[in-house]
ModelCIF file with pLDDT and N, C-alpha, C, O atoms, coordinates in Angstrom:
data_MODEL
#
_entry.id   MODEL 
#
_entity.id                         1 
_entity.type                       polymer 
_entity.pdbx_number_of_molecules   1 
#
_entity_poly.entity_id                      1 
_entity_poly.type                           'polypeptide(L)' 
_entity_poly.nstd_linkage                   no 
_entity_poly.nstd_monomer                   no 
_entity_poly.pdbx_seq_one_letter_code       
;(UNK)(UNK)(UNK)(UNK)(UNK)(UNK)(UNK)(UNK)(UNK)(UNK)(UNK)(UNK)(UNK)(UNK)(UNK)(UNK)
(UNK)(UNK)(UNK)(UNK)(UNK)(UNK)(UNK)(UNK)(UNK)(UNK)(UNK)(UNK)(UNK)(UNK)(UNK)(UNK)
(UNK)(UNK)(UNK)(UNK)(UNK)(UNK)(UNK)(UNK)(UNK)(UNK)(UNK)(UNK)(UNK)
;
_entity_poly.pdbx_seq_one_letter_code_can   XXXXXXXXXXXXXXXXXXXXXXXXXXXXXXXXXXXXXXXXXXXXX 
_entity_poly.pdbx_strand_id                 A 
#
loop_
_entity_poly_seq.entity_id 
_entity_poly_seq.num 
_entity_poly_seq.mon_id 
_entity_poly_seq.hetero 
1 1  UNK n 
1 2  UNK n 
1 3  UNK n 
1 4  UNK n 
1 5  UNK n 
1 6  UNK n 
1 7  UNK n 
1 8  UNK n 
1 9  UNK n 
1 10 UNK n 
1 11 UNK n 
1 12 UNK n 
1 13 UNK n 
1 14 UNK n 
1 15 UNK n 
1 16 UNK n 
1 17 UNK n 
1 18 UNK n 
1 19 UNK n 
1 20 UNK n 
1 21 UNK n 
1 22 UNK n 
1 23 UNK n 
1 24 UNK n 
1 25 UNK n 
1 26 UNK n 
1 27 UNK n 
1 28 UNK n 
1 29 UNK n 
1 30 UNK n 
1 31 UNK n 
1 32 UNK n 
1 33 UNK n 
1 34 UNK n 
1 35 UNK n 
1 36 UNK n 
1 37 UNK n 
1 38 UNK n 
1 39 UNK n 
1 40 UNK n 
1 41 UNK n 
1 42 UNK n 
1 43 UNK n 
1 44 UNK n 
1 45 UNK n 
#
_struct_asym.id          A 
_struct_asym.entity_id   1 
#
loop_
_ma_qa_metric.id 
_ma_qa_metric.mode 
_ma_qa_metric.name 
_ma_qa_metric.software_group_id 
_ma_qa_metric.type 
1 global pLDDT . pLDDT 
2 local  pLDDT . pLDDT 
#
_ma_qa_metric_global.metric_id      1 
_ma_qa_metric_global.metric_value   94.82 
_ma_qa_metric_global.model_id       1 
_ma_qa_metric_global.ordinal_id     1 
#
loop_
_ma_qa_metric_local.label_asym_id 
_ma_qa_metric_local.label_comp_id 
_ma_qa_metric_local.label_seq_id 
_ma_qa_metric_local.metric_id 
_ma_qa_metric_local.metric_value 
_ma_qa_metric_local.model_id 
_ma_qa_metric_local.ordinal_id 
A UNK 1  2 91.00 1 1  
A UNK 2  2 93.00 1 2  
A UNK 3  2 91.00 1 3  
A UNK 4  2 88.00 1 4  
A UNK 5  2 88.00 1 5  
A UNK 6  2 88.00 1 6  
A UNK 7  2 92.00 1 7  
A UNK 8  2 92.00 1 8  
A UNK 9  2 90.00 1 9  
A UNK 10 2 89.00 1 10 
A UNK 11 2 87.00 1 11 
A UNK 12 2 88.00 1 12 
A UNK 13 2 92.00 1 13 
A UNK 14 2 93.00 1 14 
A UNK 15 2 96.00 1 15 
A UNK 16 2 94.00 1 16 
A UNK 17 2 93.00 1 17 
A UNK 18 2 95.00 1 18 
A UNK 19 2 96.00 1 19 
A UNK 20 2 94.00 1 20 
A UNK 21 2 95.00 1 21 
A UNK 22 2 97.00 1 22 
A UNK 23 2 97.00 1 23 
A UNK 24 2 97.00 1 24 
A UNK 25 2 98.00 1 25 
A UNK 26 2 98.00 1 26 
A UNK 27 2 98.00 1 27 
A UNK 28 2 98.00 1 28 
A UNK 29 2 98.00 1 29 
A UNK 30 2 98.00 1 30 
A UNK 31 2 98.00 1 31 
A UNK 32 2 98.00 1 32 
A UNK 33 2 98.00 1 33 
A UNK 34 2 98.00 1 34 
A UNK 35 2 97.00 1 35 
A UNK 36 2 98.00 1 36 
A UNK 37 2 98.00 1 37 
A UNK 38 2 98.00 1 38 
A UNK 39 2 98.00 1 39 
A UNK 40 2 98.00 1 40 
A UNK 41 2 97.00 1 41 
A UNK 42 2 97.00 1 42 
A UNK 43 2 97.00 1 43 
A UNK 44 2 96.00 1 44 
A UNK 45 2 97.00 1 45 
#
loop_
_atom_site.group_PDB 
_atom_site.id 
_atom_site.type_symbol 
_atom_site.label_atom_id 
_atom_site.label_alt_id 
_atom_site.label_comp_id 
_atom_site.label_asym_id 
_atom_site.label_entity_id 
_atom_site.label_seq_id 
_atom_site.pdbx_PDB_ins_code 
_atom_site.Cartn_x 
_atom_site.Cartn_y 
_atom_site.Cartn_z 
_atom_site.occupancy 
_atom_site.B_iso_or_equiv 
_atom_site.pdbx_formal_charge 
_atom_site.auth_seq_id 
_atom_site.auth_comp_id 
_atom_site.auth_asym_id 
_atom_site.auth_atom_id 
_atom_site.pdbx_PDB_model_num 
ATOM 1   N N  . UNK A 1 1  ? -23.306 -20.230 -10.768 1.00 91.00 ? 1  UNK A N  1 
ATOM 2   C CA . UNK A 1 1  ? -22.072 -20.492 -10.017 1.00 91.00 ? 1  UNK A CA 1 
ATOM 3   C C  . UNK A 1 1  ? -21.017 -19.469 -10.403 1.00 91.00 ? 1  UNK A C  1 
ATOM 4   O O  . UNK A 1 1  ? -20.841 -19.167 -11.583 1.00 91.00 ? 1  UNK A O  1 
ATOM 5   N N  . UNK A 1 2  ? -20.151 -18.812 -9.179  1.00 93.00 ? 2  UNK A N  1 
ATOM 6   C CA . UNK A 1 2  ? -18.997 -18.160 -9.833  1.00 93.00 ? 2  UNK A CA 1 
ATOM 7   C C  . UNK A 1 2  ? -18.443 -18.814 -10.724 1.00 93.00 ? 2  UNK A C  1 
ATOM 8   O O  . UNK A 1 2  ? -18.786 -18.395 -11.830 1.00 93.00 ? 2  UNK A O  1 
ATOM 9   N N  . UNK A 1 3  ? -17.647 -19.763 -10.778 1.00 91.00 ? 3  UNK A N  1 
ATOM 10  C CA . UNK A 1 3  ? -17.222 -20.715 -11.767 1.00 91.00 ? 3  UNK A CA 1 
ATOM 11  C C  . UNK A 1 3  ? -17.620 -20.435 -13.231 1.00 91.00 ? 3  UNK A C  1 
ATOM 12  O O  . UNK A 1 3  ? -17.011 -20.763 -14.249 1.00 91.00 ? 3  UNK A O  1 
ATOM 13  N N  . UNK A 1 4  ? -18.587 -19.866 -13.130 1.00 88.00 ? 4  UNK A N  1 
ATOM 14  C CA . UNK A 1 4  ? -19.233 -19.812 -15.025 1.00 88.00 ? 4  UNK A CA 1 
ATOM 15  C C  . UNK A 1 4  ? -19.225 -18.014 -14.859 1.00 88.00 ? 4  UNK A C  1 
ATOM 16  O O  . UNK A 1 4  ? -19.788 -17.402 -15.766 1.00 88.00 ? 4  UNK A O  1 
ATOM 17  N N  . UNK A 1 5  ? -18.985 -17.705 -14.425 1.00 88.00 ? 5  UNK A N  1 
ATOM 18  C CA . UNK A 1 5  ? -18.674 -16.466 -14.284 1.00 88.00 ? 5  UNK A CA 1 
ATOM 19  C C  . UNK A 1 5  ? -17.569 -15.247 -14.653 1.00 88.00 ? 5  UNK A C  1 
ATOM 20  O O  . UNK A 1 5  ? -16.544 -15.899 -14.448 1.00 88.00 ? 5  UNK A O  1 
ATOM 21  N N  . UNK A 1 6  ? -17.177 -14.156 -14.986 1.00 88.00 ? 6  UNK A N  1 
ATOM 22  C CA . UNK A 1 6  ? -16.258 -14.085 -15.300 1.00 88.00 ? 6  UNK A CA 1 
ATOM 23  C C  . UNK A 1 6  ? -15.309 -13.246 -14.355 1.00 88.00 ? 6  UNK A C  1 
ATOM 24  O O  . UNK A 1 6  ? -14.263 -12.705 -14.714 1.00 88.00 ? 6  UNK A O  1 
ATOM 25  N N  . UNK A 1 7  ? -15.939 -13.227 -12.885 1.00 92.00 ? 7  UNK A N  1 
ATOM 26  C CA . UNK A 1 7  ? -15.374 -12.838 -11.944 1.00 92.00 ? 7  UNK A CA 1 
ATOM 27  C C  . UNK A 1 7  ? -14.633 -13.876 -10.950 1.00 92.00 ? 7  UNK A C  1 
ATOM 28  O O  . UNK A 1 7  ? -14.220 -13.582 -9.828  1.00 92.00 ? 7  UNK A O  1 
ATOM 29  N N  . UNK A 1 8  ? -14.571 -14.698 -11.349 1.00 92.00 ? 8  UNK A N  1 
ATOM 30  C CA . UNK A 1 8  ? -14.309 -15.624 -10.918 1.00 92.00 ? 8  UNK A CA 1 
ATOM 31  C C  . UNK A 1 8  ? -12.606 -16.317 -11.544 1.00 92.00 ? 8  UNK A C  1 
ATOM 32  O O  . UNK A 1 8  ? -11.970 -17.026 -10.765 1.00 92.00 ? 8  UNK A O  1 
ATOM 33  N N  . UNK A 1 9  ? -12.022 -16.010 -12.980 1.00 90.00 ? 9  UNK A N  1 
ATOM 34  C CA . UNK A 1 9  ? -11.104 -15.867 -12.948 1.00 90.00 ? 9  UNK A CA 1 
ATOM 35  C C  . UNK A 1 9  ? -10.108 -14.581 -12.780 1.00 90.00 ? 9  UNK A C  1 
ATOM 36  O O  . UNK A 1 9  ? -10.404 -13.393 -12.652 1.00 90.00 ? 9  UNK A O  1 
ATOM 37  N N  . UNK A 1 10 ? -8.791  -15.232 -12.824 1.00 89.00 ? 10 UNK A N  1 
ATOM 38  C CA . UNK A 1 10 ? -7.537  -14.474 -12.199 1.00 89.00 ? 10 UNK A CA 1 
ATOM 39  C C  . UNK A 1 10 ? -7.196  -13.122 -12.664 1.00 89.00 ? 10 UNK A C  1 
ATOM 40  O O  . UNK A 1 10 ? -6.676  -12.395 -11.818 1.00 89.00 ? 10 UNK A O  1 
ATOM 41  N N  . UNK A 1 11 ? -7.442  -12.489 -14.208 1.00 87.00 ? 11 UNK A N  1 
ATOM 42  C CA . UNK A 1 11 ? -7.484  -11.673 -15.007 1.00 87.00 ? 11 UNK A CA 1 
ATOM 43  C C  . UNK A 1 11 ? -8.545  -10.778 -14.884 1.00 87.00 ? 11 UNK A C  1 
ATOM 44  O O  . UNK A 1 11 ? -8.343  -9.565  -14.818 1.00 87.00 ? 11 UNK A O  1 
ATOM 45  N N  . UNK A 1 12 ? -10.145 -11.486 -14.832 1.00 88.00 ? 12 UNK A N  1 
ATOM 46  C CA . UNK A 1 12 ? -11.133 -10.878 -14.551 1.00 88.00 ? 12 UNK A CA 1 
ATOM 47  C C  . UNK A 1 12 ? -11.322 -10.422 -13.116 1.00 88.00 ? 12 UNK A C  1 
ATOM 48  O O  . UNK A 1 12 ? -11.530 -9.211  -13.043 1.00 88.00 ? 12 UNK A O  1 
ATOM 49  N N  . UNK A 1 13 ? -11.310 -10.943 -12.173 1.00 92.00 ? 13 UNK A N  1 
ATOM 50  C CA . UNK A 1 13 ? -11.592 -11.329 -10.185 1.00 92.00 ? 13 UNK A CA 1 
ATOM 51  C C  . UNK A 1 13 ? -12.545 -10.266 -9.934  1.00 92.00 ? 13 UNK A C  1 
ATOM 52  O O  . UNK A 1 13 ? -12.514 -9.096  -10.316 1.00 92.00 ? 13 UNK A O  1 
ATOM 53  N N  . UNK A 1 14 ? -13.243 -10.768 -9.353  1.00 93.00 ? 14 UNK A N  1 
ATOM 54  C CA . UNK A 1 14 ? -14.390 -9.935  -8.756  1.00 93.00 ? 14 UNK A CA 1 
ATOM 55  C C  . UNK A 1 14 ? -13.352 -8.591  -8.162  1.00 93.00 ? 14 UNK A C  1 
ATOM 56  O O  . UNK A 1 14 ? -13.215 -7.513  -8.740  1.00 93.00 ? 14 UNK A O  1 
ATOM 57  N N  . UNK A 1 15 ? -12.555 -9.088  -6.589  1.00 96.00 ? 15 UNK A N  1 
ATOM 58  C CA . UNK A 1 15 ? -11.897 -7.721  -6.341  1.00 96.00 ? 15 UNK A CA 1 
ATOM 59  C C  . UNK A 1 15 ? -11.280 -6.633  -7.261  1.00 96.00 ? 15 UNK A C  1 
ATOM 60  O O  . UNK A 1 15 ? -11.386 -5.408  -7.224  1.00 96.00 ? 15 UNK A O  1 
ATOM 61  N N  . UNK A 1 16 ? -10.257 -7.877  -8.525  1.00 94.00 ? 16 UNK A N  1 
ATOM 62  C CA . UNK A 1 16 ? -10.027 -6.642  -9.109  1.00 94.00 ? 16 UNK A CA 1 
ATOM 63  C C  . UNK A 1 16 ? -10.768 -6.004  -9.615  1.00 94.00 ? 16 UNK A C  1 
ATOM 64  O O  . UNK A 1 16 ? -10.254 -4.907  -9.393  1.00 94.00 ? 16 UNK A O  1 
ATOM 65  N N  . UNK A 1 17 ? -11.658 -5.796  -10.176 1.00 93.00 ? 17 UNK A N  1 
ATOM 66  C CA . UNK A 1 17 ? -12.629 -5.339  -11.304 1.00 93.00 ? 17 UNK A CA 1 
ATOM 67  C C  . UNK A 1 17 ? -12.899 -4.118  -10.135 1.00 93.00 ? 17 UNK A C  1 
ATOM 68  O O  . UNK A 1 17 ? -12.430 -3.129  -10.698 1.00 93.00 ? 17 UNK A O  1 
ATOM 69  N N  . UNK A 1 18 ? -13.155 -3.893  -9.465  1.00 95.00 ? 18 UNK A N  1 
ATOM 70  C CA . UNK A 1 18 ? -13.967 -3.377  -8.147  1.00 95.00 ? 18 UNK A CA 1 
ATOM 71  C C  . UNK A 1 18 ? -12.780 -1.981  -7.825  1.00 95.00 ? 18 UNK A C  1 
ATOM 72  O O  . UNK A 1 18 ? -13.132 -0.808  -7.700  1.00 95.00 ? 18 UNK A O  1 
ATOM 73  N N  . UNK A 1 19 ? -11.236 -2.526  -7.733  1.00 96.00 ? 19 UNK A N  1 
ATOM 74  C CA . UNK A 1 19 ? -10.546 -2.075  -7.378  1.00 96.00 ? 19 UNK A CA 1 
ATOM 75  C C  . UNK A 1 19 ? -10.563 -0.380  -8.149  1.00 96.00 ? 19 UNK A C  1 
ATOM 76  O O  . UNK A 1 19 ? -10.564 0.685   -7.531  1.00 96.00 ? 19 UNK A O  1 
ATOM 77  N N  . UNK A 1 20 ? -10.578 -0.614  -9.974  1.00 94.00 ? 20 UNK A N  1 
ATOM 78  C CA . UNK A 1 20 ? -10.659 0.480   -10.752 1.00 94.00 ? 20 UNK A CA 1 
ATOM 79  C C  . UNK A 1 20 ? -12.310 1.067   -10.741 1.00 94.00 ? 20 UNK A C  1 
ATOM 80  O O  . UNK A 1 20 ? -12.755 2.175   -11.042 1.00 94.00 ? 20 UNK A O  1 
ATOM 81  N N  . UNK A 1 21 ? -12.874 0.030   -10.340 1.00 95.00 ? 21 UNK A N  1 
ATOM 82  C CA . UNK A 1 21 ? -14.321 0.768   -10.426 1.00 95.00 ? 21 UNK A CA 1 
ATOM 83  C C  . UNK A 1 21 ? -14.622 1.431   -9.484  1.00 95.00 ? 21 UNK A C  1 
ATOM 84  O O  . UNK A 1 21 ? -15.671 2.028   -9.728  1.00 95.00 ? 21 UNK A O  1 
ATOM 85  N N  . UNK A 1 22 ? -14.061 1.742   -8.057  1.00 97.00 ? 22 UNK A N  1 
ATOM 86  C CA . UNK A 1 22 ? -14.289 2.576   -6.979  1.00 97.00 ? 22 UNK A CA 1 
ATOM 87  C C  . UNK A 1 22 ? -13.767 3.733   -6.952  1.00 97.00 ? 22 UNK A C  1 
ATOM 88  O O  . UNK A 1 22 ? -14.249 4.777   -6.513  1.00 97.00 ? 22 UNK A O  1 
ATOM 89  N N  . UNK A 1 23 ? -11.945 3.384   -7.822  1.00 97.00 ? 23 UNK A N  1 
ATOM 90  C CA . UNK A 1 23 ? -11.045 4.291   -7.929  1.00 97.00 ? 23 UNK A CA 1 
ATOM 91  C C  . UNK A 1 23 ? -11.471 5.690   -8.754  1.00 97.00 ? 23 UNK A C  1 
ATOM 92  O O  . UNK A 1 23 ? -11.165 6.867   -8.566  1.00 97.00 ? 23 UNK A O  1 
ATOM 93  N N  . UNK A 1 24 ? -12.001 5.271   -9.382  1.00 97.00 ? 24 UNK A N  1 
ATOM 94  C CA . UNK A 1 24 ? -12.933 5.802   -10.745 1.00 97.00 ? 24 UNK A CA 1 
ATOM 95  C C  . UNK A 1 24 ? -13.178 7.193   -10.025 1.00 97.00 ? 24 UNK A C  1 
ATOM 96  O O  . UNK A 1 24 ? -12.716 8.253   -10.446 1.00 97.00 ? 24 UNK A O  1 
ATOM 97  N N  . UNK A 1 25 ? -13.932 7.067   -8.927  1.00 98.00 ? 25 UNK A N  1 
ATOM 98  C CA . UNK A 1 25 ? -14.759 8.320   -8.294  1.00 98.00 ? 25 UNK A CA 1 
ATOM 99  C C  . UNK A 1 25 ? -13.656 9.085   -7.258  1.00 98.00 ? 25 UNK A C  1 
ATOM 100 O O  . UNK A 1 25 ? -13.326 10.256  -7.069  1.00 98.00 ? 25 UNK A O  1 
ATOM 101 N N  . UNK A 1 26 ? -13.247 7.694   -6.659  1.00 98.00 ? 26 UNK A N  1 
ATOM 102 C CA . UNK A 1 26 ? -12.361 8.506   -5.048  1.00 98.00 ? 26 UNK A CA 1 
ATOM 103 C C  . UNK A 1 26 ? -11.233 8.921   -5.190  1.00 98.00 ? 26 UNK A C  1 
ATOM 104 O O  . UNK A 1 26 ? -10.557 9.271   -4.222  1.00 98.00 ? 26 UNK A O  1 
ATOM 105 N N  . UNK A 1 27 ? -10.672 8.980   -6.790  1.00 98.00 ? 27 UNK A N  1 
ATOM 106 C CA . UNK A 1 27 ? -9.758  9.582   -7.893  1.00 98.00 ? 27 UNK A CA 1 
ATOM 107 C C  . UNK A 1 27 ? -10.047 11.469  -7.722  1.00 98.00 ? 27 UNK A C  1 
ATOM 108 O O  . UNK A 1 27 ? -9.493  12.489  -7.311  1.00 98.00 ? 27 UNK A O  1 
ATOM 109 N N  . UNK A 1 28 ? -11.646 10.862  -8.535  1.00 98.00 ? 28 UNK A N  1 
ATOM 110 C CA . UNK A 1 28 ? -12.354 12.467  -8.491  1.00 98.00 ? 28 UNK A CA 1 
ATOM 111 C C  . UNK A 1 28 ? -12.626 13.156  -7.358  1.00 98.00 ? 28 UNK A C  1 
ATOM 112 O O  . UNK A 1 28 ? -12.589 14.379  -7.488  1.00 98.00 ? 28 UNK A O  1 
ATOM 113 N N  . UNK A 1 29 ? -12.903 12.705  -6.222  1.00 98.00 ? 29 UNK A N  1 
ATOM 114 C CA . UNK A 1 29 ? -13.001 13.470  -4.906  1.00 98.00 ? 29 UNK A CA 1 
ATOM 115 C C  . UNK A 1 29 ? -11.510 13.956  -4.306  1.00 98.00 ? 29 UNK A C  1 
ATOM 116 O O  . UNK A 1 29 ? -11.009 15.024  -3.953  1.00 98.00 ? 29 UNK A O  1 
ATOM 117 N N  . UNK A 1 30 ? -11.114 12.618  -4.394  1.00 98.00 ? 30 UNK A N  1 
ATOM 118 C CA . UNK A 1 30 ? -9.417  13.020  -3.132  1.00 98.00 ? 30 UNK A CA 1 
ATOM 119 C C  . UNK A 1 30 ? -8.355  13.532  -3.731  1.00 98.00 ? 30 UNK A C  1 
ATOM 120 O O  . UNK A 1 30 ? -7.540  14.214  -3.110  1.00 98.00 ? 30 UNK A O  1 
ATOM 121 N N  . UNK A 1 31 ? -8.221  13.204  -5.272  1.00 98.00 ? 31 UNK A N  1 
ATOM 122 C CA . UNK A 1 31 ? -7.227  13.674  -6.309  1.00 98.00 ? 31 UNK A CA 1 
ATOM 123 C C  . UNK A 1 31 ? -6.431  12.744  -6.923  1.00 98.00 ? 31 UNK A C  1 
ATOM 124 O O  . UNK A 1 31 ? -6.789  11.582  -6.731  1.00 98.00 ? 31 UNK A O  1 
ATOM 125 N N  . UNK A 1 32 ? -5.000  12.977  -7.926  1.00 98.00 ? 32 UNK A N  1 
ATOM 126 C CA . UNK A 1 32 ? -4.597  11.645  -8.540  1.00 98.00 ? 32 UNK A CA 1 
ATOM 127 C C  . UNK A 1 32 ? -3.784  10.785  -7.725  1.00 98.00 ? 32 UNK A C  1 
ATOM 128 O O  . UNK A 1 32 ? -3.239  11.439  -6.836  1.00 98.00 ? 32 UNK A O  1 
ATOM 129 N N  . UNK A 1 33 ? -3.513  9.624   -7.698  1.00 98.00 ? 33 UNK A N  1 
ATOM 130 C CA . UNK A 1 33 ? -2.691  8.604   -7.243  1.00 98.00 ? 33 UNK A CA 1 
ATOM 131 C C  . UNK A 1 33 ? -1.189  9.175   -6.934  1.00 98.00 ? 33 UNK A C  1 
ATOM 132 O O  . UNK A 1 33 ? -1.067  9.608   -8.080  1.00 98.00 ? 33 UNK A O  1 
ATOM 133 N N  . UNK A 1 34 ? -0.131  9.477   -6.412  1.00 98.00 ? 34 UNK A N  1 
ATOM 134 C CA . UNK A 1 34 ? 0.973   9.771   -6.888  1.00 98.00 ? 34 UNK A CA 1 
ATOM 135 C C  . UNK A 1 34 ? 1.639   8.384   -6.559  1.00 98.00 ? 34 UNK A C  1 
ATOM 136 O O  . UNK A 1 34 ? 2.334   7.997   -7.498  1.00 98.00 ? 34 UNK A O  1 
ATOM 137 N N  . UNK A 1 35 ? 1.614   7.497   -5.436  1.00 97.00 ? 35 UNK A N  1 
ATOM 138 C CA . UNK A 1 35 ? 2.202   6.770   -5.030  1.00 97.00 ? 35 UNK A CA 1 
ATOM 139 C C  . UNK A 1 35 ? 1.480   5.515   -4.209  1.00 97.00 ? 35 UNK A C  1 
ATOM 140 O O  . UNK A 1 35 ? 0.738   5.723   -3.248  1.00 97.00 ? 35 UNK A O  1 
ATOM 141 N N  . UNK A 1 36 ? 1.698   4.587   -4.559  1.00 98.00 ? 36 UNK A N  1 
ATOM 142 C CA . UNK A 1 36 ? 1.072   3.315   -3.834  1.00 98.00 ? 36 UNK A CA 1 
ATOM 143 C C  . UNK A 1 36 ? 1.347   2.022   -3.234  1.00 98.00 ? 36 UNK A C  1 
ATOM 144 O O  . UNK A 1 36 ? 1.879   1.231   -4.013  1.00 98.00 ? 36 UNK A O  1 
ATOM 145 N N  . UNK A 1 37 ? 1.103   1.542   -1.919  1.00 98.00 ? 37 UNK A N  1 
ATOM 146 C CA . UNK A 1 37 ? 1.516   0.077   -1.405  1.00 98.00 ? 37 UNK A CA 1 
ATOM 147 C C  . UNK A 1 37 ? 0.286   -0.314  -0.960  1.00 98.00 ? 37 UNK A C  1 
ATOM 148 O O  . UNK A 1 37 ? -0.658  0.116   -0.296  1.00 98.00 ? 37 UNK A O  1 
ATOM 149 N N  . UNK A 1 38 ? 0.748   -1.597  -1.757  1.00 98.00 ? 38 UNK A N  1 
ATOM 150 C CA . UNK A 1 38 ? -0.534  -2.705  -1.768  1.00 98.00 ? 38 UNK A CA 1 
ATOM 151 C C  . UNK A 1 38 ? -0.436  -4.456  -0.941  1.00 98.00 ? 38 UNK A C  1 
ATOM 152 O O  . UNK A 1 38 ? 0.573   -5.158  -0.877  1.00 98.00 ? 38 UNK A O  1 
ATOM 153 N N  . UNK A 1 39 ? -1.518  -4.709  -0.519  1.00 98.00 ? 39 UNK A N  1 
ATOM 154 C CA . UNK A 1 39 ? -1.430  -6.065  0.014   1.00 98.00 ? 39 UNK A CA 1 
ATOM 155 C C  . UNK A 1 39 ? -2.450  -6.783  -0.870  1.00 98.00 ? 39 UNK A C  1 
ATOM 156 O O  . UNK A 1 39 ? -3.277  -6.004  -1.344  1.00 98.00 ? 39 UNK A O  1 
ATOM 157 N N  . UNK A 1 40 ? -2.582  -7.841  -1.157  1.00 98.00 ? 40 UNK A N  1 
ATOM 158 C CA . UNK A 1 40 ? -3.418  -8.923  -1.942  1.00 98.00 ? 40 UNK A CA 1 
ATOM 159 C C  . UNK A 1 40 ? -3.685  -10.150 -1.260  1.00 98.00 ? 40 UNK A C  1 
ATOM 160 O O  . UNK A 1 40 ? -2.845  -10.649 -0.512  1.00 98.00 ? 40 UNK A O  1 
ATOM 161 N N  . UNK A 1 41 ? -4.266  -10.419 -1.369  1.00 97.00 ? 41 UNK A N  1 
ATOM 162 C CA . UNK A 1 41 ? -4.208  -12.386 -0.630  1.00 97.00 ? 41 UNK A CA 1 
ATOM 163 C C  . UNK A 1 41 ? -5.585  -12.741 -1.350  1.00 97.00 ? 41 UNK A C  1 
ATOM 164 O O  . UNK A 1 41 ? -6.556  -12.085 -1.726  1.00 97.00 ? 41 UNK A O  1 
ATOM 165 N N  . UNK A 1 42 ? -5.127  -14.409 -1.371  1.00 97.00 ? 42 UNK A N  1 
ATOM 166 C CA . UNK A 1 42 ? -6.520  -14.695 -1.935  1.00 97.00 ? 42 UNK A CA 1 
ATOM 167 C C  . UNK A 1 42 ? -6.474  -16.039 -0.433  1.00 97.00 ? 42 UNK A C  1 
ATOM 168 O O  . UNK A 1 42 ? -5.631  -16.837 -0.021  1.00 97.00 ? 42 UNK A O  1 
ATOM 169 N N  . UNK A 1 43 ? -7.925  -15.644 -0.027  1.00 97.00 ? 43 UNK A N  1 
ATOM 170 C CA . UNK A 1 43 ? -8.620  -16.032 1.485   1.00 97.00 ? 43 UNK A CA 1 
ATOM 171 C C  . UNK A 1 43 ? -8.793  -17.541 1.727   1.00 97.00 ? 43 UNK A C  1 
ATOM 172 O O  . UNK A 1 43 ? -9.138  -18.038 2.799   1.00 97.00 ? 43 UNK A O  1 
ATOM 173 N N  . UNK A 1 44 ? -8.406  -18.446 0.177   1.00 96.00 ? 44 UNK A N  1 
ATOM 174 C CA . UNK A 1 44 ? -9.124  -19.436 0.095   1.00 96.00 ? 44 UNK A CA 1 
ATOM 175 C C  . UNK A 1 44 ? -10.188 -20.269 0.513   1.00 96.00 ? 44 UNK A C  1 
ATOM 176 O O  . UNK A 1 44 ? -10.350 -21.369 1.043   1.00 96.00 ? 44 UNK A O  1 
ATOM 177 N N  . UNK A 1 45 ? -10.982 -19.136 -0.015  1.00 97.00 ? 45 UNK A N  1 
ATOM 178 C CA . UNK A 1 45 ? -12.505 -19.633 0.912   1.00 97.00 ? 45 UNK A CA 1 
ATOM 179 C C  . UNK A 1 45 ? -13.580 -19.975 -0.290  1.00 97.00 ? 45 UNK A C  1 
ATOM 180 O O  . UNK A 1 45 ? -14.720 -20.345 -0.011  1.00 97.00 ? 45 UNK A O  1 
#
């Protein structure tokens, strides 16, 4: 179950975890961050 999982809490979250782990590369291809706007929602699903 997510629940026993550690993507599953608020600190850990599956999306976030994902968020730095993609960034990781498309950092290295496109170049550094200078500036950013973000949306979040959680879907309650």
């Amino acid at each position: 179950r997510i629940n026993d999982f550690y993507v599953s809490k608020k600190e850990t979250g599956g999306a976030r975890e994902i968020v730095p782990f993609d960034l990781v590369y498309l950092t290295w291809m496109f170049g550094k961050v200078k500036n950013v706007k973000a949306f979040l929602k959680n879907t309650q699903t």
